[in-house]
PDB file of N, CA and C in Angstrom:
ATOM      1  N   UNK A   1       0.851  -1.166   0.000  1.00  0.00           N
ATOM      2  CA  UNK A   1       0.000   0.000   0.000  1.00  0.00           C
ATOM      3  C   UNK A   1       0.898   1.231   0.000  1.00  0.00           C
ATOM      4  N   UNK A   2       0.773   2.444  -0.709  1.00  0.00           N
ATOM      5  CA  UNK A   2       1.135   2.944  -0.765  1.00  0.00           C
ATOM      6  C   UNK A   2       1.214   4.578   0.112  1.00  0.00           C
ATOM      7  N   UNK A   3       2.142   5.471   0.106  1.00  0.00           N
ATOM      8  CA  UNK A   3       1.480   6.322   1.404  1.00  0.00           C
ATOM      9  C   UNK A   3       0.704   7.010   0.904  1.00  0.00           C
ATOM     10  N   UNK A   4       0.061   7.039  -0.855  1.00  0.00           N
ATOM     11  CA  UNK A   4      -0.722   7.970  -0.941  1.00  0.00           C
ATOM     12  C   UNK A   4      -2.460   7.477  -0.755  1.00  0.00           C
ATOM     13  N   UNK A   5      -2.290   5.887  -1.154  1.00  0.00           N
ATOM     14  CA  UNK A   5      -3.660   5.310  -0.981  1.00  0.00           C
ATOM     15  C   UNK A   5      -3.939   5.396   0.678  1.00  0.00           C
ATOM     16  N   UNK A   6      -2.807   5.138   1.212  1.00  0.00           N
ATOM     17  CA  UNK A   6      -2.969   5.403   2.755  1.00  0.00           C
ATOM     18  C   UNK A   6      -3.973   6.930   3.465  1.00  0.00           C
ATOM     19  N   UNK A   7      -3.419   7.378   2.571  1.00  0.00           N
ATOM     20  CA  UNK A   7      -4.037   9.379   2.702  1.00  0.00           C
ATOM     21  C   UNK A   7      -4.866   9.494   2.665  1.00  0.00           C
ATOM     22  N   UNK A   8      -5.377   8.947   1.818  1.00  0.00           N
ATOM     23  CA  UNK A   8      -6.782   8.769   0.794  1.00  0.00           C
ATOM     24  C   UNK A   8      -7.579   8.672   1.562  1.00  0.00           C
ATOM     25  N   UNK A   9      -7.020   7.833   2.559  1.00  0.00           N
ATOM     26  CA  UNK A   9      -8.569   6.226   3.131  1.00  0.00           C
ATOM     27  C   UNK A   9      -8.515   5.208   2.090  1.00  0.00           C
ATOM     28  N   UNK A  10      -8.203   4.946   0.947  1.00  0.00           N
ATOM     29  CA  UNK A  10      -8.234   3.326   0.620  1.00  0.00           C
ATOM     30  C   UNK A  10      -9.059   2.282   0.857  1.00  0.00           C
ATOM     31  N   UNK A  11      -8.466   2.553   1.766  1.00  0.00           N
ATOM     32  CA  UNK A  11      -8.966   1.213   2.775  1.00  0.00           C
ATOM     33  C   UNK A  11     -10.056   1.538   3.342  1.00  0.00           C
ATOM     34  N   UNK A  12     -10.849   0.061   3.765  1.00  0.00           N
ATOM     35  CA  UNK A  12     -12.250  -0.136   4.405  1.00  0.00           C
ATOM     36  C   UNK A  12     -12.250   0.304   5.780  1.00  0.00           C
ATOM     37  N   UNK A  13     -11.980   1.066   6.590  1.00  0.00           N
ATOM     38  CA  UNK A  13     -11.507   1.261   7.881  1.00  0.00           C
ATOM     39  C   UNK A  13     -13.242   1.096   8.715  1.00  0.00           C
ATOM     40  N   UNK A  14     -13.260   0.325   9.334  1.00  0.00           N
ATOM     41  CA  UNK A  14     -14.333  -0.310  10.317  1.00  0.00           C
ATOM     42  C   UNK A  14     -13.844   0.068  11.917  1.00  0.00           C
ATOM     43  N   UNK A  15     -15.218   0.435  12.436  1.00  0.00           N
ATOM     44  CA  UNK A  15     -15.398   0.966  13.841  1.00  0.00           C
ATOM     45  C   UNK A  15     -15.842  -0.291  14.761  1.00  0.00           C
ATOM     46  N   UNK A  16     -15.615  -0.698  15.534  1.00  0.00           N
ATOM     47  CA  UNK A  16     -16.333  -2.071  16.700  1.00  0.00           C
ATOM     48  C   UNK A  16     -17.753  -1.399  16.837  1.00  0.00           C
ATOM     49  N   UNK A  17     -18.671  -2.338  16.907  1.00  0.00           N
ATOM     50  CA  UNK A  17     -19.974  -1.986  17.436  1.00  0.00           C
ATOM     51  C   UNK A  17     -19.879  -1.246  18.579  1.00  0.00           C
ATOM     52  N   UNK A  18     -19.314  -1.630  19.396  1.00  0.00           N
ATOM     53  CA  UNK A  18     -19.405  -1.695  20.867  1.00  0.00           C
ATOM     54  C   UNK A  18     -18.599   0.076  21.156  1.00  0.00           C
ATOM     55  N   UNK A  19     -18.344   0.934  20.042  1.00  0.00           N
ATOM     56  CA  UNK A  19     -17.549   2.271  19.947  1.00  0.00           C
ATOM     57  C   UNK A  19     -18.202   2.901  20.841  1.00  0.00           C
ATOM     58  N   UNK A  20     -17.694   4.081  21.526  1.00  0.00           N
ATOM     59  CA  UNK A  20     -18.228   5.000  22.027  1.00  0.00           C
ATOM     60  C   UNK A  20     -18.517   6.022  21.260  1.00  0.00           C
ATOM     61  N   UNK A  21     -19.503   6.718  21.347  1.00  0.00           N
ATOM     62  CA  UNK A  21     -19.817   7.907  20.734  1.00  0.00           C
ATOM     63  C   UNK A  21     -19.460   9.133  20.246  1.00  0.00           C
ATOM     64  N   UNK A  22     -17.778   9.707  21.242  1.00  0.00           N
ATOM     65  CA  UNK A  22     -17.475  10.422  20.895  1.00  0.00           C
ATOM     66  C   UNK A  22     -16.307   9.977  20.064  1.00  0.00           C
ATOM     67  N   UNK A  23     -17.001   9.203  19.289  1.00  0.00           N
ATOM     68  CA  UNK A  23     -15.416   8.575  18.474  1.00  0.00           C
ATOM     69  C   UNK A  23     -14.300   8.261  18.619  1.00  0.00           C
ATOM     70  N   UNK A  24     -13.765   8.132  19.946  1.00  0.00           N
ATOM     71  CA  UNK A  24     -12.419   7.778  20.266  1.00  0.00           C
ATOM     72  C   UNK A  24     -12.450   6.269  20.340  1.00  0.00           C
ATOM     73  N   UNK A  25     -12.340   5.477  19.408  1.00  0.00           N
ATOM     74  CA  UNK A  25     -12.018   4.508  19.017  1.00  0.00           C
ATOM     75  C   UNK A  25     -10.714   3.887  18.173  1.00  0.00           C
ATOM     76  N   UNK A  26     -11.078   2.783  18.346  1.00  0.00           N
ATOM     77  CA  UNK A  26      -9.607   2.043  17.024  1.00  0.00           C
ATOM     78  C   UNK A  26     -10.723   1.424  15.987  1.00  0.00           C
ATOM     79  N   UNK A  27      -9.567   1.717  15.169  1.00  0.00           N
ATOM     80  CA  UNK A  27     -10.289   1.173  13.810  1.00  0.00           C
ATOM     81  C   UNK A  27      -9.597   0.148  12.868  1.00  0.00           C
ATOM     82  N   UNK A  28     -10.484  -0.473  12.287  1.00  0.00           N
ATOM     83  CA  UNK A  28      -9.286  -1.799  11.537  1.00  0.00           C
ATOM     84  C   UNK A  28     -10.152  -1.829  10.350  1.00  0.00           C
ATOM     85  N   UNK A  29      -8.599  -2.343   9.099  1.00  0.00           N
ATOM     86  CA  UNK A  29      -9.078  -2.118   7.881  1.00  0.00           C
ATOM     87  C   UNK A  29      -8.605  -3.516   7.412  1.00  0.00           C
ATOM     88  N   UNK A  30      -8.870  -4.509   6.161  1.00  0.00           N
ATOM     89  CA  UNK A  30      -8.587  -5.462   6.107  1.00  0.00           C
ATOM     90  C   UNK A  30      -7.570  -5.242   4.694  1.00  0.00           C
ATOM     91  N   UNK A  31      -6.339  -5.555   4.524  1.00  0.00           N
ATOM     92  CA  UNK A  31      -5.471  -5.918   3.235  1.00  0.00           C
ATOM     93  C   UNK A  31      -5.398  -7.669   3.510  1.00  0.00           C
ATOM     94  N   UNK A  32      -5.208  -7.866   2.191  1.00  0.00           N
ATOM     95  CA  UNK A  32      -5.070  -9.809   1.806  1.00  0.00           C
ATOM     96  C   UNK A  32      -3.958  -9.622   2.532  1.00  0.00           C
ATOM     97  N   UNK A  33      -4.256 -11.058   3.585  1.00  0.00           N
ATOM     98  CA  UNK A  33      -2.956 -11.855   5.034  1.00  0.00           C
ATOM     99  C   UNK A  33      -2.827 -10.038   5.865  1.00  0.00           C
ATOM    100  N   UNK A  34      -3.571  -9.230   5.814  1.00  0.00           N
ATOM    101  CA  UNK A  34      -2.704  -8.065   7.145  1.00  0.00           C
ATOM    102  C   UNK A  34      -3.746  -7.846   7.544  1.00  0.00           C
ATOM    103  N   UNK A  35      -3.690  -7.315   9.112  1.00  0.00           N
ATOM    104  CA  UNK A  35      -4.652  -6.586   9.371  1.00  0.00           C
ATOM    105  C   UNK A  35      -4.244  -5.350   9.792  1.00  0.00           C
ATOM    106  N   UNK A  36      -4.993  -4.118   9.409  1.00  0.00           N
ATOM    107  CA  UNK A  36      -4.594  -2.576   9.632  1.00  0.00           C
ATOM    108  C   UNK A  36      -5.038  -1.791  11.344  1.00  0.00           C
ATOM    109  N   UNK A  37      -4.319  -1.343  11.976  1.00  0.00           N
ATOM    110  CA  UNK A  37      -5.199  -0.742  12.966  1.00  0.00           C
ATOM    111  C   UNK A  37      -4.604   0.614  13.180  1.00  0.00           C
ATOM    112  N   UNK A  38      -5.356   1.470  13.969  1.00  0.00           N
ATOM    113  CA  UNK A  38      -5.248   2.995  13.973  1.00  0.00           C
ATOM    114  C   UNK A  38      -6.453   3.410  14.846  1.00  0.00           C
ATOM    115  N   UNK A  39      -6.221   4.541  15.281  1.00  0.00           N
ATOM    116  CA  UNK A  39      -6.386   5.716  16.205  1.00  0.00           C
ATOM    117  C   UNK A  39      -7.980   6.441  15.647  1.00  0.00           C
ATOM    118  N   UNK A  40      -8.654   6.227  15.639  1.00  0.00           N
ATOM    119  CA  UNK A  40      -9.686   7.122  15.395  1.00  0.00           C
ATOM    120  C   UNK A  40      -9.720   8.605  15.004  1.00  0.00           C
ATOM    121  N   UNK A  41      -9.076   8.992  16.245  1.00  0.00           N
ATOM    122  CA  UNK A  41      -8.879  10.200  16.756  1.00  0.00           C
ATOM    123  C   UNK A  41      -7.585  11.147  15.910  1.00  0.00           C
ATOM    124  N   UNK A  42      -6.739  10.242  15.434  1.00  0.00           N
ATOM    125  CA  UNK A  42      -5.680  10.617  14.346  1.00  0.00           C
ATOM    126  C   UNK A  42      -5.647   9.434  13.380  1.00  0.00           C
ATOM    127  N   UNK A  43      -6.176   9.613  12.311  1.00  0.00           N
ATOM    128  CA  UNK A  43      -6.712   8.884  10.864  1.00  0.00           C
ATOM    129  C   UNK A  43      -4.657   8.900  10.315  1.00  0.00           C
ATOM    130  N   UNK A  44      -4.754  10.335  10.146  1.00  0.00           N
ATOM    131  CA  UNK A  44      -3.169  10.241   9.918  1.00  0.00           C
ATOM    132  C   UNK A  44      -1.981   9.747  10.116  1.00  0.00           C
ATOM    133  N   UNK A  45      -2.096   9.313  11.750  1.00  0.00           N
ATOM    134  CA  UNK A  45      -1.573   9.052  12.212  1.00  0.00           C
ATOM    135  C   UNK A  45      -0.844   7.350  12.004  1.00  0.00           C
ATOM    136  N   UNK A  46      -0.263   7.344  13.163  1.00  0.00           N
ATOM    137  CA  UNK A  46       0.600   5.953  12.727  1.00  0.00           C
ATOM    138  C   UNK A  46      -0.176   4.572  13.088  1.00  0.00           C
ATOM    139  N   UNK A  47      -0.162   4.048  11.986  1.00  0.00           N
ATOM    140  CA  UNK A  47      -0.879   2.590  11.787  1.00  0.00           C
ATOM    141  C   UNK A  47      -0.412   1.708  12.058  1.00  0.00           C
ATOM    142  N   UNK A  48      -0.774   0.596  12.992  1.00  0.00           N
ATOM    143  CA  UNK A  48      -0.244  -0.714  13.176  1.00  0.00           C
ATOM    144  C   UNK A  48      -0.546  -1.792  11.729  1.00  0.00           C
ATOM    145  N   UNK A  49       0.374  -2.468  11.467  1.00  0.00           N
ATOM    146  CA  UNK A  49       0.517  -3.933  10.525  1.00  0.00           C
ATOM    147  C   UNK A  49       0.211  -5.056  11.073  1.00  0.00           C
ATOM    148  N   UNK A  50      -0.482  -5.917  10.648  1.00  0.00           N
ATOM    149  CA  UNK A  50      -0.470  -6.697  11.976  1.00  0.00           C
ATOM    150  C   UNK A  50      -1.069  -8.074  10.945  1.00  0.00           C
ATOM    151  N   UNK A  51       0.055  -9.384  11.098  1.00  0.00           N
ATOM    152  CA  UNK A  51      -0.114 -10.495  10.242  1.00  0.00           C
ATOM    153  C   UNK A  51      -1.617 -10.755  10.577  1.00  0.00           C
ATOM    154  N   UNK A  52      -2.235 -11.571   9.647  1.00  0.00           N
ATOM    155  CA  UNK A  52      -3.804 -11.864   9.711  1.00  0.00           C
ATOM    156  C   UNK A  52      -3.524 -12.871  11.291  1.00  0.00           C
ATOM    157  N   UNK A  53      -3.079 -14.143  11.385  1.00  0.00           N
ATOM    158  CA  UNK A  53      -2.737 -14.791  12.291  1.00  0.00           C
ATOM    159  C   UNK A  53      -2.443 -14.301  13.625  1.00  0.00           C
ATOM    160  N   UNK A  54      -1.680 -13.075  13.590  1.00  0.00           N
ATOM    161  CA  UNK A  54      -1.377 -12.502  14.705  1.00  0.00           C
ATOM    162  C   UNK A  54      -2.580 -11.681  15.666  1.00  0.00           C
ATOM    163  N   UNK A  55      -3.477 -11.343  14.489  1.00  0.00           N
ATOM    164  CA  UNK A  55      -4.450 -10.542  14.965  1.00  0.00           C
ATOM    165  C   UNK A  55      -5.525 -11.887  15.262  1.00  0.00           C
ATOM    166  N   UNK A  56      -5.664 -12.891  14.462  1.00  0.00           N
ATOM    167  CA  UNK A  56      -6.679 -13.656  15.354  1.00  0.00           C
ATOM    168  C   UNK A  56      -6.437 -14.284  16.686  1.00  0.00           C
ATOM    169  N   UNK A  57      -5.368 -14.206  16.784  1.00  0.00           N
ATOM    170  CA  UNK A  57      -4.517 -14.599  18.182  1.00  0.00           C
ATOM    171  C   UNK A  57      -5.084 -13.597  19.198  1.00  0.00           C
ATOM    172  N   UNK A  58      -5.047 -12.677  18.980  1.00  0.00           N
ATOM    173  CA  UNK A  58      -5.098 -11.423  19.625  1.00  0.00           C
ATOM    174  C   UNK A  58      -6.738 -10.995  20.059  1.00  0.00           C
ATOM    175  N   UNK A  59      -7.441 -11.513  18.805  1.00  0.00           N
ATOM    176  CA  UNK A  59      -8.988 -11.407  19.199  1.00  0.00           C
ATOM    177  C   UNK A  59      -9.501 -12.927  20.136  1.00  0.00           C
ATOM    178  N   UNK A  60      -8.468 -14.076  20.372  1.00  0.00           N
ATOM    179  CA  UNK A  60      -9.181 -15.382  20.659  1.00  0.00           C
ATOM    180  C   UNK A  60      -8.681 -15.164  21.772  1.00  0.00           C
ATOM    181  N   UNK A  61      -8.086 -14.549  22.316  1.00  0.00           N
ATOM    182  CA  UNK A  61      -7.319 -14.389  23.454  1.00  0.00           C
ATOM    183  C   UNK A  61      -8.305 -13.382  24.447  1.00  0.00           C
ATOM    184  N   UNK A  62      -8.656 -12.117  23.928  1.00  0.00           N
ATOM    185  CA  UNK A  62      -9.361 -11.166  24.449  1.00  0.00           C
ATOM    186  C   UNK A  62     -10.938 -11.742  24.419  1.00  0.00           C
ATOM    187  N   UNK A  63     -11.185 -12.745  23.808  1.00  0.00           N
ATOM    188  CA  UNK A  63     -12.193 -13.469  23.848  1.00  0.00           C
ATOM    189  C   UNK A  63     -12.342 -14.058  25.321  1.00  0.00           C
ATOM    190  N   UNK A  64     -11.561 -14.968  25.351  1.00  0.00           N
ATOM    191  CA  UNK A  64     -11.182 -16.003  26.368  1.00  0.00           C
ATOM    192  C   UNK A  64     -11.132 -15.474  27.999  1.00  0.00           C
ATOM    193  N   UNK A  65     -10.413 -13.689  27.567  1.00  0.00           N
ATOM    194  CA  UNK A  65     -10.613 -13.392  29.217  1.00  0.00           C
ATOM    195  C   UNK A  65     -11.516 -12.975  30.124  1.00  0.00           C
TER     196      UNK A  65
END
């Protein structure tokens, strides 16, 4: 991805149901095998990469507790 499609929005960037209202949330966008995450609150700002695997780890886990 590039930093200008990045600028753009591009990407599908999705809010959790469960968001609060005044928008201070994280948001995740899906690329084939990555998952994207970021700041609500700064779109611009710096984005986590995050292997597809790593992130289901990460949701089965926060599941579990």
């Amino acid at each position: 991805m590039s930093e200008t499609e990045r600028r753009a929005g591009a990407l599908g960037w999705r809010k959790a149901s469960f968001s609060v209202s005044n928008g201070a949330c994280t948001e995740v966008a899906v690329v084939p095998g990555t998952i994207m995450v970021r700041d609500s609150t700064n779109p611009d700002g710096t984005q986590l990469r995050l292997a597809a695997g790593a992130w289901r780890e990460f949701i089965e886990r926060i599941k579990g507790a």
